[in-house]
N, C-alpha and C. Protein backbone atom coordinates (compact mmCIF):
# COMPACT_ATOMS: atom_id res chain seq x y z
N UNK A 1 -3.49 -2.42 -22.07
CA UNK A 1 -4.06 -1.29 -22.78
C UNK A 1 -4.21 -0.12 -21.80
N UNK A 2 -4.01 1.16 -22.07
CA UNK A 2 -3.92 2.09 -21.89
C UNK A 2 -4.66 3.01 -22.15
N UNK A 3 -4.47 3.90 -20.77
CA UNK A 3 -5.96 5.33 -21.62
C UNK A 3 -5.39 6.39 -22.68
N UNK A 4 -5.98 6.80 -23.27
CA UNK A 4 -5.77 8.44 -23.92
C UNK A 4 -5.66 9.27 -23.19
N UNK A 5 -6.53 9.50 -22.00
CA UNK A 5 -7.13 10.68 -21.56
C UNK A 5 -5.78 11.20 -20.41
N UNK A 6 -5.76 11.93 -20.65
CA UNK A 6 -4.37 13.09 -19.63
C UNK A 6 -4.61 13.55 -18.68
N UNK A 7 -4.41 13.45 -17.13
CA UNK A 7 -4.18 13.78 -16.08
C UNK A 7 -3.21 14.48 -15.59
N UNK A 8 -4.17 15.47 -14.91
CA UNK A 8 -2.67 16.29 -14.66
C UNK A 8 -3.45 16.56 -13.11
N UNK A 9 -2.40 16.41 -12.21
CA UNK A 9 -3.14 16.77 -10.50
C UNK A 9 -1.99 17.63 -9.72
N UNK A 10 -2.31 18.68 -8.39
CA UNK A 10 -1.47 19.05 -7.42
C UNK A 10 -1.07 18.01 -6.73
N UNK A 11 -0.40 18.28 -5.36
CA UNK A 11 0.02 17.38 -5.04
C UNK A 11 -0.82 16.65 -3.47
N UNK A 12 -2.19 17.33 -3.51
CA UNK A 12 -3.16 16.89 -2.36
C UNK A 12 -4.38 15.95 -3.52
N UNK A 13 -4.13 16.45 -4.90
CA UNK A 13 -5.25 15.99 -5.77
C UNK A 13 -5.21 14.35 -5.83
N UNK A 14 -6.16 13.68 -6.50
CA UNK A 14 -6.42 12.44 -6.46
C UNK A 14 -7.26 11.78 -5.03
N UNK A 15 -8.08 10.54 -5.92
CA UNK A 15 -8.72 9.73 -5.15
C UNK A 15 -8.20 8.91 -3.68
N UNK A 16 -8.66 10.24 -2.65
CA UNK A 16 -7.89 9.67 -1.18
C UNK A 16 -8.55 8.48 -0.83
N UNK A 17 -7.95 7.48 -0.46
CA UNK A 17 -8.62 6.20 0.57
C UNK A 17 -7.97 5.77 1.95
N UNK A 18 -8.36 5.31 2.61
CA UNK A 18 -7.62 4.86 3.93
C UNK A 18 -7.22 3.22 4.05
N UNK A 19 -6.42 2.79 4.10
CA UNK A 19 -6.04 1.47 4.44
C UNK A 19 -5.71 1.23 6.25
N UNK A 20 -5.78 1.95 6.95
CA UNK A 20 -6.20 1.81 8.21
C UNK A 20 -5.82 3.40 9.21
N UNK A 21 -5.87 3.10 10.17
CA UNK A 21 -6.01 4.34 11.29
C UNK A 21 -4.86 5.33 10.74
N UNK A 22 -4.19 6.58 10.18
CA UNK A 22 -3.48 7.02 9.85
C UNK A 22 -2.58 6.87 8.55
N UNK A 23 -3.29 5.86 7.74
CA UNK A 23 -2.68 5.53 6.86
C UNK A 23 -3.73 6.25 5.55
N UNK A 24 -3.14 6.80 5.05
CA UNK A 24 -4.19 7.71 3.69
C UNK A 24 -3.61 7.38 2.83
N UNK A 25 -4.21 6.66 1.69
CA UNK A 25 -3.40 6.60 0.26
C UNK A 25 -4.05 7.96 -0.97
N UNK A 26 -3.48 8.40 -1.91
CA UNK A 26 -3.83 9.24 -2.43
C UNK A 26 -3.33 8.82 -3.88
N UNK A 27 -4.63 7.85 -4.88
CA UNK A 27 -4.31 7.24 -5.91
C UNK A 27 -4.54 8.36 -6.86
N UNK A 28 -3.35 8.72 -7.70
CA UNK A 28 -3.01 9.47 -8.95
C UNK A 28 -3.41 8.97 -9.90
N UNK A 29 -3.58 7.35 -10.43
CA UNK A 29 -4.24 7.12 -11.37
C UNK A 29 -4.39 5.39 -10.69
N UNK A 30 -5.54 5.21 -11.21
CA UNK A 30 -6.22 3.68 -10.88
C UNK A 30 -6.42 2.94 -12.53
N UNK A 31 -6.59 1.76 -11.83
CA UNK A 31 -6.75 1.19 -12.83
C UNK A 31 -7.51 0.74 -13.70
N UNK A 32 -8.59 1.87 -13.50
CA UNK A 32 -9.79 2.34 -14.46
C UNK A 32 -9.26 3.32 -14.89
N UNK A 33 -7.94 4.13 -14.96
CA UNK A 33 -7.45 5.37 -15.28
C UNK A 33 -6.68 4.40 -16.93
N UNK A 34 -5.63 3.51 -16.28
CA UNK A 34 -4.83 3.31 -16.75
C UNK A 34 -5.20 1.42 -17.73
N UNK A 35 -6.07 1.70 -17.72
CA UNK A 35 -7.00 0.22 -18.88
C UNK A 35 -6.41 -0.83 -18.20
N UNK A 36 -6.34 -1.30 -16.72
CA UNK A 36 -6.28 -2.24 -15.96
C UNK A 36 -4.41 -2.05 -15.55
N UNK A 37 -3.72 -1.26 -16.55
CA UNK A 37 -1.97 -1.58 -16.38
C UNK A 37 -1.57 -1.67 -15.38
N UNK A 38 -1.85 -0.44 -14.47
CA UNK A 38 -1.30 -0.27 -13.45
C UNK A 38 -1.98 0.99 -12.29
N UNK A 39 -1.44 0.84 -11.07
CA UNK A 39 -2.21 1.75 -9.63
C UNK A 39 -0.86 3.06 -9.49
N UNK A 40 -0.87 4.32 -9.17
CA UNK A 40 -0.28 4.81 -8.85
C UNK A 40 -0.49 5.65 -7.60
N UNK A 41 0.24 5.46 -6.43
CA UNK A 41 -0.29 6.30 -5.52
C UNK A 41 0.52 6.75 -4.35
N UNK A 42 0.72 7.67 -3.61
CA UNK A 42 1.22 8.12 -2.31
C UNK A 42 0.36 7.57 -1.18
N UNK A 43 1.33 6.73 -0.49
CA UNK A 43 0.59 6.46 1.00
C UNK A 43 1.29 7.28 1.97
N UNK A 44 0.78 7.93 2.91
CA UNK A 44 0.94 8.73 3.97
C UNK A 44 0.93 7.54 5.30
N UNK A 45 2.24 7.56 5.66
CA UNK A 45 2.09 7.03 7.19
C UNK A 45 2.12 7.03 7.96
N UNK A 46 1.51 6.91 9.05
CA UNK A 46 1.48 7.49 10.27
C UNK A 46 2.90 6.75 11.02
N UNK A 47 3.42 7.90 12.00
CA UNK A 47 4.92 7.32 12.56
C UNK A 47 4.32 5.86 13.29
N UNK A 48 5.25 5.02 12.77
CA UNK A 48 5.83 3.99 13.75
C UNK A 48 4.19 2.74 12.86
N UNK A 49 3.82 3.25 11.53
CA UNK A 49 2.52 2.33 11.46
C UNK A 49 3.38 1.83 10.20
N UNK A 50 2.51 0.87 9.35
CA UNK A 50 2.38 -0.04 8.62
C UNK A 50 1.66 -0.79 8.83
N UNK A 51 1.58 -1.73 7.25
CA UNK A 51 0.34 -2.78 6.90
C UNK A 51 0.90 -4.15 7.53
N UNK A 52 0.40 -5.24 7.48
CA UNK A 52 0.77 -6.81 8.35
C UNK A 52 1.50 -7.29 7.22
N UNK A 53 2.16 -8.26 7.87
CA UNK A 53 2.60 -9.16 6.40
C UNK A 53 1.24 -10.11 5.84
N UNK A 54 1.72 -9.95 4.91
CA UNK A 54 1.06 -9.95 3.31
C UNK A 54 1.33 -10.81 2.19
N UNK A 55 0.62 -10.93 1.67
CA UNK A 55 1.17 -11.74 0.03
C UNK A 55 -0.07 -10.95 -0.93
N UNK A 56 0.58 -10.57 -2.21
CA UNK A 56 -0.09 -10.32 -3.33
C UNK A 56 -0.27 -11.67 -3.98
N UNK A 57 -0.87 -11.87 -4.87
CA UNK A 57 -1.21 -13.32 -5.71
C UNK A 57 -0.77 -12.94 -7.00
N UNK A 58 -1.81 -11.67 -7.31
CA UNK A 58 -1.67 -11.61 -8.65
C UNK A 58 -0.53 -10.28 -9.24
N UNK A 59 -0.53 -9.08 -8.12
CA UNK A 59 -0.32 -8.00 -8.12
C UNK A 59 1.50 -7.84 -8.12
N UNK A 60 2.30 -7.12 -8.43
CA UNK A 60 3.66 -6.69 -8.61
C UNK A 60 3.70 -5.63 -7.38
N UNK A 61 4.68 -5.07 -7.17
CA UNK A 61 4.54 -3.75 -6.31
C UNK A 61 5.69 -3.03 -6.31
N UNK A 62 6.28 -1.56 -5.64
CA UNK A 62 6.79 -1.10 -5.95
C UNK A 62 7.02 0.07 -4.99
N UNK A 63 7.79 0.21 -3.93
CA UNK A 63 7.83 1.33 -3.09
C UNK A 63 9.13 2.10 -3.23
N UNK A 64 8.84 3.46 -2.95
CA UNK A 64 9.82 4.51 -3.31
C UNK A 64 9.42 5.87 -2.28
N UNK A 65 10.65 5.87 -1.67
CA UNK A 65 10.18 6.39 -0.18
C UNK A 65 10.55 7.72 -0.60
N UNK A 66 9.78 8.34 0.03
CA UNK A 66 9.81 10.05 -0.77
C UNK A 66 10.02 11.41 1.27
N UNK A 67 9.76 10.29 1.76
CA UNK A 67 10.09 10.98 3.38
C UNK A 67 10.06 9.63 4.33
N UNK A 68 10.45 10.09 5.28
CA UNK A 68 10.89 9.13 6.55
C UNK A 68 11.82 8.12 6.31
N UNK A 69 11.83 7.00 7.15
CA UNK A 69 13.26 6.01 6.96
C UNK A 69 11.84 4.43 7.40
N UNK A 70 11.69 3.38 6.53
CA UNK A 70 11.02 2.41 6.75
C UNK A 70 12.32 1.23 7.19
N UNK A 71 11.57 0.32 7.74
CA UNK A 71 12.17 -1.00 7.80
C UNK A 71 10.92 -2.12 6.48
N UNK A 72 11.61 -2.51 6.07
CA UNK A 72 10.96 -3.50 4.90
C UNK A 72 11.04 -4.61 4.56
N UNK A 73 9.99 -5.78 4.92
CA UNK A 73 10.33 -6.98 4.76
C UNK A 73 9.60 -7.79 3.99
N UNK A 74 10.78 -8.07 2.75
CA UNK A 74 10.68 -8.83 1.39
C UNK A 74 10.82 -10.66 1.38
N UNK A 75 10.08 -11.23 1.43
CA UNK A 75 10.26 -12.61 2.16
C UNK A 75 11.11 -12.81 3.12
N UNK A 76 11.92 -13.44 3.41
CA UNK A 76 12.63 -13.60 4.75
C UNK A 76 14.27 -12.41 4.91
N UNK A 77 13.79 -11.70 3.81
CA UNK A 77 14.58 -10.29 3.95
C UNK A 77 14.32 -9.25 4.76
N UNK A 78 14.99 -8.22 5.55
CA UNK A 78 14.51 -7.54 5.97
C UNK A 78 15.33 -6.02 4.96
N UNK A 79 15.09 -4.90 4.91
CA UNK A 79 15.87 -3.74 4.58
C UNK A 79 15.47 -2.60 5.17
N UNK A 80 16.19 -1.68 5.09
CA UNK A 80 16.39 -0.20 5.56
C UNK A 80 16.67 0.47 4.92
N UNK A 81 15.33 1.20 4.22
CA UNK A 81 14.77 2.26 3.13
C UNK A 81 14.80 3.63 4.22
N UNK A 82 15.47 4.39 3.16
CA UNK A 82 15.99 5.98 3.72
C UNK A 82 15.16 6.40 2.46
N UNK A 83 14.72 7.69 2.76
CA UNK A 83 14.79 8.97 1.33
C UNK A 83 15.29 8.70 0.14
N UNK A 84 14.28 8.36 -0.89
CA UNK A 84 15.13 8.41 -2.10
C UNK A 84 14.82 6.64 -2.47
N UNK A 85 15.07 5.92 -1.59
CA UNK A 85 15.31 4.54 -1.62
C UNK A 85 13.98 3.70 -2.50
N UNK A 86 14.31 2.43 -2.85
CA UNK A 86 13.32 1.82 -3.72
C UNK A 86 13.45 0.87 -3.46
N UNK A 87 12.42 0.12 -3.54
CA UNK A 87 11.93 -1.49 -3.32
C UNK A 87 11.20 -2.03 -4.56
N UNK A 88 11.22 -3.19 -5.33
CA UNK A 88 10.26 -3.97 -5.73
C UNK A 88 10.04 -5.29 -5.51
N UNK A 89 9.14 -5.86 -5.25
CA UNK A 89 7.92 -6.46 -4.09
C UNK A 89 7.72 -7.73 -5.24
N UNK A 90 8.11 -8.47 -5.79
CA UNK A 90 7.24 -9.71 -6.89
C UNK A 90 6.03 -9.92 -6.22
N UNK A 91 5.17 -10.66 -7.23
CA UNK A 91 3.66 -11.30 -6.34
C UNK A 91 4.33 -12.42 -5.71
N UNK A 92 3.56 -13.05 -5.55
CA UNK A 92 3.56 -14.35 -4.94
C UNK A 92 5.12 -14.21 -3.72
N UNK A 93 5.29 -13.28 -3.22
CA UNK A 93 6.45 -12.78 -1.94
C UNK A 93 5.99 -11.97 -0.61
N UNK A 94 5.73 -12.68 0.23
CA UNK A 94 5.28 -11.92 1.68
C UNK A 94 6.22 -10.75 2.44
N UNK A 95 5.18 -9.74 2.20
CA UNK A 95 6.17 -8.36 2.34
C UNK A 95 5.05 -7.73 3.54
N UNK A 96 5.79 -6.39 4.08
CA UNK A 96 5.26 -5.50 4.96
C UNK A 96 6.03 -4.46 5.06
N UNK A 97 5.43 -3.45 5.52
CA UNK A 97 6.85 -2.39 5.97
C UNK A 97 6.15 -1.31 6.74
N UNK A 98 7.51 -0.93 7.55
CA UNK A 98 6.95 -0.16 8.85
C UNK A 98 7.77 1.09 9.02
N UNK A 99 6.88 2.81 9.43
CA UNK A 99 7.41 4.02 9.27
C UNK A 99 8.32 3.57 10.87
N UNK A 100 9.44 4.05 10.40
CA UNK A 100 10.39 3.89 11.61
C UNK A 100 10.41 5.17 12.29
N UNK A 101 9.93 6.40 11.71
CA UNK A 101 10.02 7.68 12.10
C UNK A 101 8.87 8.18 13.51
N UNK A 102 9.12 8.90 13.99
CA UNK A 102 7.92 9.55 14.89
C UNK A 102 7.67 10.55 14.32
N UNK A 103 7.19 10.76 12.57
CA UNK A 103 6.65 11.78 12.15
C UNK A 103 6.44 10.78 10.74
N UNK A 104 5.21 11.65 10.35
CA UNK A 104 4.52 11.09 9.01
C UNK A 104 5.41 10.91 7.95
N UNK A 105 5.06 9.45 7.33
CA UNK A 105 6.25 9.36 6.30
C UNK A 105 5.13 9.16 5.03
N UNK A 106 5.93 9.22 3.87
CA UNK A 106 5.30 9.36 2.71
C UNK A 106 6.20 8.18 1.76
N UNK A 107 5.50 7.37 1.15
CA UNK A 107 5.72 6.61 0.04
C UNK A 107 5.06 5.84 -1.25
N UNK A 108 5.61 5.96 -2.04
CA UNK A 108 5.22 5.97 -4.00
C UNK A 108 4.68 4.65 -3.88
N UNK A 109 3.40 4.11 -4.21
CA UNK A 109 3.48 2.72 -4.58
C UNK A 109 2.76 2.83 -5.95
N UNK A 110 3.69 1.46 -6.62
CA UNK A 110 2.95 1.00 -8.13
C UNK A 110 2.32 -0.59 -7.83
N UNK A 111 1.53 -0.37 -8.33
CA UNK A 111 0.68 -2.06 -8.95
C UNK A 111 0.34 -2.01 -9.94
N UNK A 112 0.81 -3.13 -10.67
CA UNK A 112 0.32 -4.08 -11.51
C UNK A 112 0.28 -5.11 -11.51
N UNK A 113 -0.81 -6.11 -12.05
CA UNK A 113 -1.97 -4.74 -13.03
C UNK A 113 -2.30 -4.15 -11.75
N UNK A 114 -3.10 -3.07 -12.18
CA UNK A 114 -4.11 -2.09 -11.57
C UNK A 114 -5.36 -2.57 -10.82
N UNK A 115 -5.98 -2.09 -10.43
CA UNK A 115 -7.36 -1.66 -9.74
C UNK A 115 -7.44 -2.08 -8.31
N UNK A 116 -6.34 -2.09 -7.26
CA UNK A 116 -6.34 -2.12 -6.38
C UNK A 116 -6.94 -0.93 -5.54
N UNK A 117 -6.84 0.03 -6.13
CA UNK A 117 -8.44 0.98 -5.09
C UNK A 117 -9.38 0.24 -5.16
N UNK A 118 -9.58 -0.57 -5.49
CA UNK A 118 -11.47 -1.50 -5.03
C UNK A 118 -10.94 -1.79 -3.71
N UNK A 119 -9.93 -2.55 -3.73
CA UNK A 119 -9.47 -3.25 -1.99
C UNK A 119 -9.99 -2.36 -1.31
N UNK A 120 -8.93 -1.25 -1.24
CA UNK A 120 -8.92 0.31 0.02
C UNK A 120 -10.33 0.44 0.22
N UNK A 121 -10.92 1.05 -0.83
CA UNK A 121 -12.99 1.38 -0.61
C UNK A 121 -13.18 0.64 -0.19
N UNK A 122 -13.01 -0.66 -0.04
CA UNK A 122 -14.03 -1.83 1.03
C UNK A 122 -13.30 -1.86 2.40
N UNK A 123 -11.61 -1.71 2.44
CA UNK A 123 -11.06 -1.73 3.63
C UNK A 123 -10.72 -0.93 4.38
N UNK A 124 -11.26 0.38 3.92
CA UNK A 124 -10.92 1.80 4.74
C UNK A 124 -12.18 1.58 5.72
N UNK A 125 -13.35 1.19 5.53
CA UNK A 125 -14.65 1.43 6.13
C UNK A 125 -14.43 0.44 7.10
N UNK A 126 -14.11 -0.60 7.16
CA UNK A 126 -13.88 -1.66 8.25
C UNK A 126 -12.85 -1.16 9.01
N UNK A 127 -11.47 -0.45 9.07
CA UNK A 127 -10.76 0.02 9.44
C UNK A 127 -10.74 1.44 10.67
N UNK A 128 -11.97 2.08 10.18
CA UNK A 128 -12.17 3.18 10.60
C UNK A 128 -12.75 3.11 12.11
N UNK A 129 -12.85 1.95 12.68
CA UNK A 129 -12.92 1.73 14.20
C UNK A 129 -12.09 1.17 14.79
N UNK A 130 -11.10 1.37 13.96
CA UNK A 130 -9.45 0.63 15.08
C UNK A 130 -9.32 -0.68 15.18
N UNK A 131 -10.21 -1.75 15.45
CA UNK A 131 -10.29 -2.70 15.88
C UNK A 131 -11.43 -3.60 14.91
N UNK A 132 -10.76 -4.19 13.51
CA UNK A 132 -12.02 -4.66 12.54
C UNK A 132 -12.18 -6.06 13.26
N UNK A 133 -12.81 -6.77 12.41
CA UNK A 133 -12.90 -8.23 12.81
C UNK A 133 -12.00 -8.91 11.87
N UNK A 134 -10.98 -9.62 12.58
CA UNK A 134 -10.22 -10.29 11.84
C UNK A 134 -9.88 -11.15 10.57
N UNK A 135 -11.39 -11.97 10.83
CA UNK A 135 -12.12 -13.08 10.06
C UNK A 135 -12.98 -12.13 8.80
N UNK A 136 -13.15 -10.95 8.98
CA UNK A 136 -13.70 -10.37 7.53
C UNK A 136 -12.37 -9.58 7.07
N UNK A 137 -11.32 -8.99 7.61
CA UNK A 137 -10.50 -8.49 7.08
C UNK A 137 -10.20 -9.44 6.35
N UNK A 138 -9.33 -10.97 6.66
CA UNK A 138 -9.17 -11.75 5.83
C UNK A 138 -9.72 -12.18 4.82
N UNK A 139 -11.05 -12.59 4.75
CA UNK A 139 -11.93 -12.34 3.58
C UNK A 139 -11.95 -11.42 2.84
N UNK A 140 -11.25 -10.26 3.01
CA UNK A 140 -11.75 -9.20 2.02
C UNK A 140 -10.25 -9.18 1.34
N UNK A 141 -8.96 -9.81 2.10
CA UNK A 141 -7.43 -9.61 1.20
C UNK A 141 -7.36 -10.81 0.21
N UNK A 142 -8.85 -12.33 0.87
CA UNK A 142 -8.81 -13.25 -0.18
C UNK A 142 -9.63 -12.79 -1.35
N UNK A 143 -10.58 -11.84 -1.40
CA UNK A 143 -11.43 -11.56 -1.93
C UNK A 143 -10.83 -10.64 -3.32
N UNK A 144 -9.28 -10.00 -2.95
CA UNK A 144 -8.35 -9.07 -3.77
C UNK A 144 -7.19 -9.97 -4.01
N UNK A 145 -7.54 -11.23 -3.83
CA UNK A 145 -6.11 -12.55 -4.37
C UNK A 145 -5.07 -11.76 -3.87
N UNK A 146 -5.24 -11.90 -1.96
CA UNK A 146 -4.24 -11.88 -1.37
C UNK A 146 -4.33 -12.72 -0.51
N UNK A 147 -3.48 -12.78 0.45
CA UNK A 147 -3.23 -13.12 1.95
C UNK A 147 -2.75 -12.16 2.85
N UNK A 148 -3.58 -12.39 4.04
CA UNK A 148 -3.04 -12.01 5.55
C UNK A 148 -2.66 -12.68 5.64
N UNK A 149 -0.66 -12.91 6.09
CA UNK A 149 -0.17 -13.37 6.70
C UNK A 149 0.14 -13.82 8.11
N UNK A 150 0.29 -12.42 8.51
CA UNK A 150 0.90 -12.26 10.31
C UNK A 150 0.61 -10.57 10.73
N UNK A 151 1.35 -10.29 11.78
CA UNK A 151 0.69 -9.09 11.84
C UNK A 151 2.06 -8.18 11.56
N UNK A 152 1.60 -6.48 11.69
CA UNK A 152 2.24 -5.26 11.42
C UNK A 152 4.11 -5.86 12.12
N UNK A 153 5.27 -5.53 11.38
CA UNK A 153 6.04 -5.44 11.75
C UNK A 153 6.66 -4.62 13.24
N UNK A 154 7.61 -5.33 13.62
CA UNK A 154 8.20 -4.50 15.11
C UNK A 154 9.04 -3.68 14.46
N UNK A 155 9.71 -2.25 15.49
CA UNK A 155 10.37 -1.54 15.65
C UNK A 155 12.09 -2.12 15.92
N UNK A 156 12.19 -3.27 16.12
CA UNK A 156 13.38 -4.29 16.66
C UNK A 156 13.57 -5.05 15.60
C-alpha cells in the first residue's frame, strides 16, 4: 500500500542521515512516505569509502550510480559500475561496494519493503566517532534483519 500524498523535492531536499564518516544518505521518500513499499535515496560517498559486507534478510536493493566508478560485490561476484550503471542486490545475498574514485561519488538506492531510515538514525550516531564498538554495530544490523559480514572492501 501506498501513499496519496505528492512529493516533490530539489535536489539537496529530503531526510539527510549518515551511515558512517563521509557517507550522507539523502532519503527522498521512506517508508512511512511510501505505506512500508519501498526507501528511496542518494548516498554520497566519500572517495575510496563504502559500507562492509553485508546481508539484507528481509530487504531487496538496488544501486544506480549517478557519479564516480564503484567496485561491487554481489555474493562471490565482483563488478565494475561506471556512470549510468545498475545493480540489483536480492535479500538473503552478501553485498558491499566501494567509491573507487578520489572524489565524491553519488548513488540511487531502492529498498524494499521500506523503512530502512530507522537503521541510519540509530547508526549515524554510533558512527560519528570513527571508531564504533563493533559488538553494538552488529547488534544494531541484527536488530534491522541483517548481518555484518566482514569488513569494507579493498581497492585491489
Amino acid at each position: 500500500m501506498t501513499t496519496t500524498q505528492i512529493k516533490v523535492l530539489t535536489p539537496k531536499e529530503g531526510l539527510r542521515l549518515q551511515s558512517g564518516p563521509g557517507r550522507d544518505l539523502i532519503f527522498k521518500l521512506t517508508g512511512e512516505d511510501t505505506g512500508g513499499a519501498f526507501d528511496y535515496f542518494i548516498v554520497e560517498v566519500a572517495p575510496y569509502g563504502g559500507p562492509p559486507l553485508h546481508v539484507h534478510h528481509k530487504q531487496e536493493e538496488t544501486i544506480h550510480v549517478l557519479k564516480g566508478k564503484f567496485k561491487v560485490q554481489i555474493g562471490d561476484e565482483i563488478f565494475y559500475l561506471n556512470e549510468g550503471d545498475f545493480a540489483y542486490l536480492p535479500s538473503q545475498v552478501p553485498h558491499a561496494f566501494l567509491n573507487l574514485t578520489g572524489e565524491q561519488g553519488e548513488i540511487i538506492v531502492v529498498y524494499t519493503p521500506g523503512g530502512g531510515h530507522k537503521f541510519y538514525e540509530e547508526l549515524g550516531p554510533l558512527m560519528r566517532n570513527g571508531s564504533p564498538d563493533k559488538k553494538t554495530v552488529a547488534q544494531l544490523f541484527e536488530k534491522y534483519e541483517m548481518t555484518l559480514l566482514g569488513p569494507p572492501l579493498s581497492q585491489d
